[in-house]
PDB file of N, CA and C in Angstrom:
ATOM      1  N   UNK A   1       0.813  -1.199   0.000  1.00  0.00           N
ATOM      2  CA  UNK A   1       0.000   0.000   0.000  1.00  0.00           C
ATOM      3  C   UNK A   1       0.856   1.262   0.000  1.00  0.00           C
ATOM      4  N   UNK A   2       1.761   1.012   0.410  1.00  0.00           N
ATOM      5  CA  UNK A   2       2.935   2.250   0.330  1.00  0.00           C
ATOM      6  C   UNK A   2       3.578   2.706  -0.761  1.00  0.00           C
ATOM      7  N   UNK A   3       3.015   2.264  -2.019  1.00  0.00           N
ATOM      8  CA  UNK A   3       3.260   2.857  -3.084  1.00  0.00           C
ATOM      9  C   UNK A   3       2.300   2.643  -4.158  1.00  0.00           C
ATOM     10  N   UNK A   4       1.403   2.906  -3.492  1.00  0.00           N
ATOM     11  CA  UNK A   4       0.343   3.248  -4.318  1.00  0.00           C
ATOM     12  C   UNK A   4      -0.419   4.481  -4.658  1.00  0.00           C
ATOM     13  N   UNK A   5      -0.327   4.555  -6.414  1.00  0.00           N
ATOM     14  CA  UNK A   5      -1.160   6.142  -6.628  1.00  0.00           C
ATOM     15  C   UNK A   5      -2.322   5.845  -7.311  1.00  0.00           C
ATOM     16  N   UNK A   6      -3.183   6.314  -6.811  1.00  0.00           N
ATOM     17  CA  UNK A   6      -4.416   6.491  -7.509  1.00  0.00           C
ATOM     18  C   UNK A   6      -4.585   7.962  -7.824  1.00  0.00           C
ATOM     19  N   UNK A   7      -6.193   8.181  -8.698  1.00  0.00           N
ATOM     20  CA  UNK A   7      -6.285   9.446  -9.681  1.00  0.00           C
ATOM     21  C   UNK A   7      -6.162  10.279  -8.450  1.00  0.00           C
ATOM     22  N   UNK A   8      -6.587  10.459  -7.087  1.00  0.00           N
ATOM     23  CA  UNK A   8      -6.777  11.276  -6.178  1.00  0.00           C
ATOM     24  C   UNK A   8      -5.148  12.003  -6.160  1.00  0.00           C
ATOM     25  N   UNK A   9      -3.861  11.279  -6.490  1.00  0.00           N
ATOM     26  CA  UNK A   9      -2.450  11.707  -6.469  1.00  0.00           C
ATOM     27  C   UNK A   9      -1.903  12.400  -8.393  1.00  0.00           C
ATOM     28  N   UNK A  10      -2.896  11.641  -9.045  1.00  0.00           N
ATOM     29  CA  UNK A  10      -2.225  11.647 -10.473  1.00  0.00           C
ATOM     30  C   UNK A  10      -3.203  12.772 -10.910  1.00  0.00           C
ATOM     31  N   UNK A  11      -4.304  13.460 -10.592  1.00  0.00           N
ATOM     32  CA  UNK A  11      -4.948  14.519 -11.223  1.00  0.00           C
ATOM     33  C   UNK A  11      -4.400  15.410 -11.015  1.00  0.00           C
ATOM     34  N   UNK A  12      -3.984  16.054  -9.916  1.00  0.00           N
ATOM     35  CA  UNK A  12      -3.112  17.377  -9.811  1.00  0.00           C
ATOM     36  C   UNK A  12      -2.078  17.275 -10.041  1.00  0.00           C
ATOM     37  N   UNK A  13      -1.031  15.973 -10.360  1.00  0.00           N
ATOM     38  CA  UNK A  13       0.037  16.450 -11.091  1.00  0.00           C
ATOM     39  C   UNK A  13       0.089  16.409 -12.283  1.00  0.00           C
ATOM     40  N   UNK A  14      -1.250  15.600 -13.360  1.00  0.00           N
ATOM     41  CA  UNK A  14      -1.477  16.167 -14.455  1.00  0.00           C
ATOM     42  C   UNK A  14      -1.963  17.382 -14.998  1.00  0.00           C
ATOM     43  N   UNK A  15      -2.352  18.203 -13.674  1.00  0.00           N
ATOM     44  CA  UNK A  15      -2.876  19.274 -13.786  1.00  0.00           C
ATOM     45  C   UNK A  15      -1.424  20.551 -14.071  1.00  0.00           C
ATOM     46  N   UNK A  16      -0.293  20.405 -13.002  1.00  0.00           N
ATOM     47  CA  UNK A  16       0.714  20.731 -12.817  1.00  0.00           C
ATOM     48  C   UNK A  16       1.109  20.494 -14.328  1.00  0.00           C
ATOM     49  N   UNK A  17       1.675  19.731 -14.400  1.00  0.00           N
ATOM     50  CA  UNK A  17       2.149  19.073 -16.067  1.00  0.00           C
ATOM     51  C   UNK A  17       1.728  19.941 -17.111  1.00  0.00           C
ATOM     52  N   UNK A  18       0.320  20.228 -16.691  1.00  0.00           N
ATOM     53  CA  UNK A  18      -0.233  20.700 -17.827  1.00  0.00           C
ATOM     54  C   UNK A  18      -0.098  21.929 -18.238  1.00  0.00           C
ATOM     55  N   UNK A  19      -0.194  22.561 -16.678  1.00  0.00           N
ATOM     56  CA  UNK A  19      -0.117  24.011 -16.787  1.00  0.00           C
ATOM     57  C   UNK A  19       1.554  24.528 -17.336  1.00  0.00           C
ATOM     58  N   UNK A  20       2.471  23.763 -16.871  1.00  0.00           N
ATOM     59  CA  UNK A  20       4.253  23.988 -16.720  1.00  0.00           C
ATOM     60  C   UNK A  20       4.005  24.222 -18.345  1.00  0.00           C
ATOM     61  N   UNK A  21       3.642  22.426 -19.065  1.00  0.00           N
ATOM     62  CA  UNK A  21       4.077  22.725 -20.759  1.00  0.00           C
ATOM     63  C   UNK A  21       3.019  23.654 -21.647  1.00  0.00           C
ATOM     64  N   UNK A  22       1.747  24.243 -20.903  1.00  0.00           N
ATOM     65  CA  UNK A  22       1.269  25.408 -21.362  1.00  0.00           C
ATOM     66  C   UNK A  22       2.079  26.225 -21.508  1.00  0.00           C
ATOM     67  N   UNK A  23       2.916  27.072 -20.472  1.00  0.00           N
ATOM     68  CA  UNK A  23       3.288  27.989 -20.178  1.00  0.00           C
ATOM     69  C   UNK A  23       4.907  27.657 -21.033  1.00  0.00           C
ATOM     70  N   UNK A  24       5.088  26.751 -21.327  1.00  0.00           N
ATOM     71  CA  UNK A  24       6.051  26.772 -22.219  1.00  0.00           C
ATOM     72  C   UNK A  24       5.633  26.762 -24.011  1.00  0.00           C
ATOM     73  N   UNK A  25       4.985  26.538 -24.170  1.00  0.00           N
ATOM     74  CA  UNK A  25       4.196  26.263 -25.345  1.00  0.00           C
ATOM     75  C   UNK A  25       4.159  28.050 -25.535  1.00  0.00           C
ATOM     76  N   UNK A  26       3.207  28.729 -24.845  1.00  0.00           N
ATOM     77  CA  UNK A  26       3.268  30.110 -24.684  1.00  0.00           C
ATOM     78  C   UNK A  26       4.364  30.475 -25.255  1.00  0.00           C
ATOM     79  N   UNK A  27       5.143  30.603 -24.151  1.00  0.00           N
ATOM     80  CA  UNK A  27       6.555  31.300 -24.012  1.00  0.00           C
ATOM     81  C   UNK A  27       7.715  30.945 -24.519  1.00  0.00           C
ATOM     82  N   UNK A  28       7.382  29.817 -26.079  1.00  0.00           N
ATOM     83  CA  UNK A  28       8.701  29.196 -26.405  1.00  0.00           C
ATOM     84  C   UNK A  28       9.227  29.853 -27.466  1.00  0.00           C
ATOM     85  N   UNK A  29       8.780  31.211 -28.100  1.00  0.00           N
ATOM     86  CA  UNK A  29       9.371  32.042 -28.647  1.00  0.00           C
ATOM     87  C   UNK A  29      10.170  32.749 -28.381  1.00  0.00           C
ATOM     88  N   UNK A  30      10.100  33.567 -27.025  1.00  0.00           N
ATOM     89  CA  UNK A  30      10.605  34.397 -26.457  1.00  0.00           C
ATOM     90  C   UNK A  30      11.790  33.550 -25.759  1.00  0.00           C
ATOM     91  N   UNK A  31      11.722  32.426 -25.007  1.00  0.00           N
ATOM     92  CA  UNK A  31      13.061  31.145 -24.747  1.00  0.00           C
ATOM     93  C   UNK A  31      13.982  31.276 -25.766  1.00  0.00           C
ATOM     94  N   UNK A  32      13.491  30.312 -26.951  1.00  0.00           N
ATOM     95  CA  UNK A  32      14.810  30.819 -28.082  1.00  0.00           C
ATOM     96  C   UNK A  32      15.182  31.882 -28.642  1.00  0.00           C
ATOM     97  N   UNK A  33      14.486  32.774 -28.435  1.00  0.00           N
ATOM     98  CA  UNK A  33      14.712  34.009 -29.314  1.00  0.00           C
ATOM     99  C   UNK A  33      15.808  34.807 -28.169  1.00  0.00           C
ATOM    100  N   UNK A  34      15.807  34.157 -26.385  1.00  0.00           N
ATOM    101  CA  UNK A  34      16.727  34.842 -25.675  1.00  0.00           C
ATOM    102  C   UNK A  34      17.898  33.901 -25.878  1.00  0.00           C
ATOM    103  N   UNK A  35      17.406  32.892 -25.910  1.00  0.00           N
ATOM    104  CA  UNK A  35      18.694  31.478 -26.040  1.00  0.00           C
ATOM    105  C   UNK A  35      19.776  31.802 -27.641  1.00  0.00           C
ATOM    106  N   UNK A  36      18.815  32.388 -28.521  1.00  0.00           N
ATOM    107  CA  UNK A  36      19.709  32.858 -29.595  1.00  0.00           C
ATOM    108  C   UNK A  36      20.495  33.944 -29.497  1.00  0.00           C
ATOM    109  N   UNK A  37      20.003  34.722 -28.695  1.00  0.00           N
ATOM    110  CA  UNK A  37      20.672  36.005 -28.609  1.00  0.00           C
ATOM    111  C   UNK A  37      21.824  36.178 -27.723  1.00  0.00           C
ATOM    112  N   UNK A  38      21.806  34.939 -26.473  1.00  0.00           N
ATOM    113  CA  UNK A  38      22.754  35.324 -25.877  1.00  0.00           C
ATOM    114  C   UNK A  38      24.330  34.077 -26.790  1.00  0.00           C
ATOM    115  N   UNK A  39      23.738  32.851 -26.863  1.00  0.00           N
ATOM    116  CA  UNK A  39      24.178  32.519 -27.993  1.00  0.00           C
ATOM    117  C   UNK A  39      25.118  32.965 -28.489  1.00  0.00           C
ATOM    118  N   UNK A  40      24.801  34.228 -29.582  1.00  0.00           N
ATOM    119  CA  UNK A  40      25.376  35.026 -30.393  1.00  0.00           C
ATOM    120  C   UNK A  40      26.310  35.901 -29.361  1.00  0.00           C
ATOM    121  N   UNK A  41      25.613  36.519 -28.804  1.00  0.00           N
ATOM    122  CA  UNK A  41      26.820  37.356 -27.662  1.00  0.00           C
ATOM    123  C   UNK A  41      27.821  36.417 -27.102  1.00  0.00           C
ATOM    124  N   UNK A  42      27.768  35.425 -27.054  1.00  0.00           N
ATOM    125  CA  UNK A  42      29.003  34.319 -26.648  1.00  0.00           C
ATOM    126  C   UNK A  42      30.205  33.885 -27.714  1.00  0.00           C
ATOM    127  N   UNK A  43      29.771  33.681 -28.433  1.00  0.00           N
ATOM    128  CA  UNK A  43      30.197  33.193 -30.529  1.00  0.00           C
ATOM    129  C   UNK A  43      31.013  34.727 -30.687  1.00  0.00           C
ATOM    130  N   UNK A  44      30.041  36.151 -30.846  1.00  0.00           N
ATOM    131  CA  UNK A  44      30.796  36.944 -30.965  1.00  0.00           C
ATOM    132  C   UNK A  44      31.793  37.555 -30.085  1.00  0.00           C
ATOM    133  N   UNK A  45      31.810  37.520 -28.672  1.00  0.00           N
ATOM    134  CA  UNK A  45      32.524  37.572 -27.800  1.00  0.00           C
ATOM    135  C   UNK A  45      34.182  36.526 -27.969  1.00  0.00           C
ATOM    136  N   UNK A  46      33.740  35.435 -28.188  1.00  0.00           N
ATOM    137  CA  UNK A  46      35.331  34.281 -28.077  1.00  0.00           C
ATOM    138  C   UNK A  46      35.907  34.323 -29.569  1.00  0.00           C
ATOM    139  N   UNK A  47      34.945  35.174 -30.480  1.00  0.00           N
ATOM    140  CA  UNK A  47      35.546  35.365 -31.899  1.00  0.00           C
ATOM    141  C   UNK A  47      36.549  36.943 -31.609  1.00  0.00           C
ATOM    142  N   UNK A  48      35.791  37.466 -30.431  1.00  0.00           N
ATOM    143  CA  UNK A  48      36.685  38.761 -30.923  1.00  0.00           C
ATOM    144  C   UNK A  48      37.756  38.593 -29.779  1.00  0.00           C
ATOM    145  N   UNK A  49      38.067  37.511 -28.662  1.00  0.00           N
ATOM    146  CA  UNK A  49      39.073  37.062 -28.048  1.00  0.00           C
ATOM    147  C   UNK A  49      40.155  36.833 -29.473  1.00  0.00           C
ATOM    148  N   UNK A  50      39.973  35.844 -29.841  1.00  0.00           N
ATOM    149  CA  UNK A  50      40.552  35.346 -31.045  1.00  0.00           C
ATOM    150  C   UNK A  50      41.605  36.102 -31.843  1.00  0.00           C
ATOM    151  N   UNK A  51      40.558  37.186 -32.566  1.00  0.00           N
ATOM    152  CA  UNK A  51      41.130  38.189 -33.176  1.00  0.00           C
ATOM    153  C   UNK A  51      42.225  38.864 -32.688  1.00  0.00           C
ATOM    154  N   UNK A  52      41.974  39.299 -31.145  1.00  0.00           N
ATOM    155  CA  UNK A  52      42.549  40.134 -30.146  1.00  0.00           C
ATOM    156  C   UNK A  52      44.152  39.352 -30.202  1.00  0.00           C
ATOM    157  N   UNK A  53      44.017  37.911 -30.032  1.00  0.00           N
ATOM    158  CA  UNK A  53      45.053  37.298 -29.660  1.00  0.00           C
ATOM    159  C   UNK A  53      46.076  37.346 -30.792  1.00  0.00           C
ATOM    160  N   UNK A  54      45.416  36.915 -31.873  1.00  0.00           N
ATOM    161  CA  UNK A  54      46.584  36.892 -32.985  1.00  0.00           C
ATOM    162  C   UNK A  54      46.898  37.659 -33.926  1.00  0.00           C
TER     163      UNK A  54
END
């Protein structure tokens, strides 16, 4: 009995679940569009180390 789940345990964390990959679904433009940008500020940053060096 000590590891048992019934719906009374599994509805609110499908509820949870649901709401988290809503809110990513939403917001998954604005994720990559910051994930690209900093990205790029990293790439152009160790490119202009580079330059600097040689």
């Amino acid at each position: 009995m000590l590891l048992y789940v019934g719906p009374d345990q599994l509805i609110p964390l499908s509820g949870i679940f649901g709401t988290v990959f809503g809110l990513a679904l939403m917001f998954w433009g604005k994720v990559m569009q910051g994930y690209r940008k900093l990205s790029s500020l990293l790439t152009s940053r160790s490119a202009a180390e580079e330059k600097s060096e040689s």
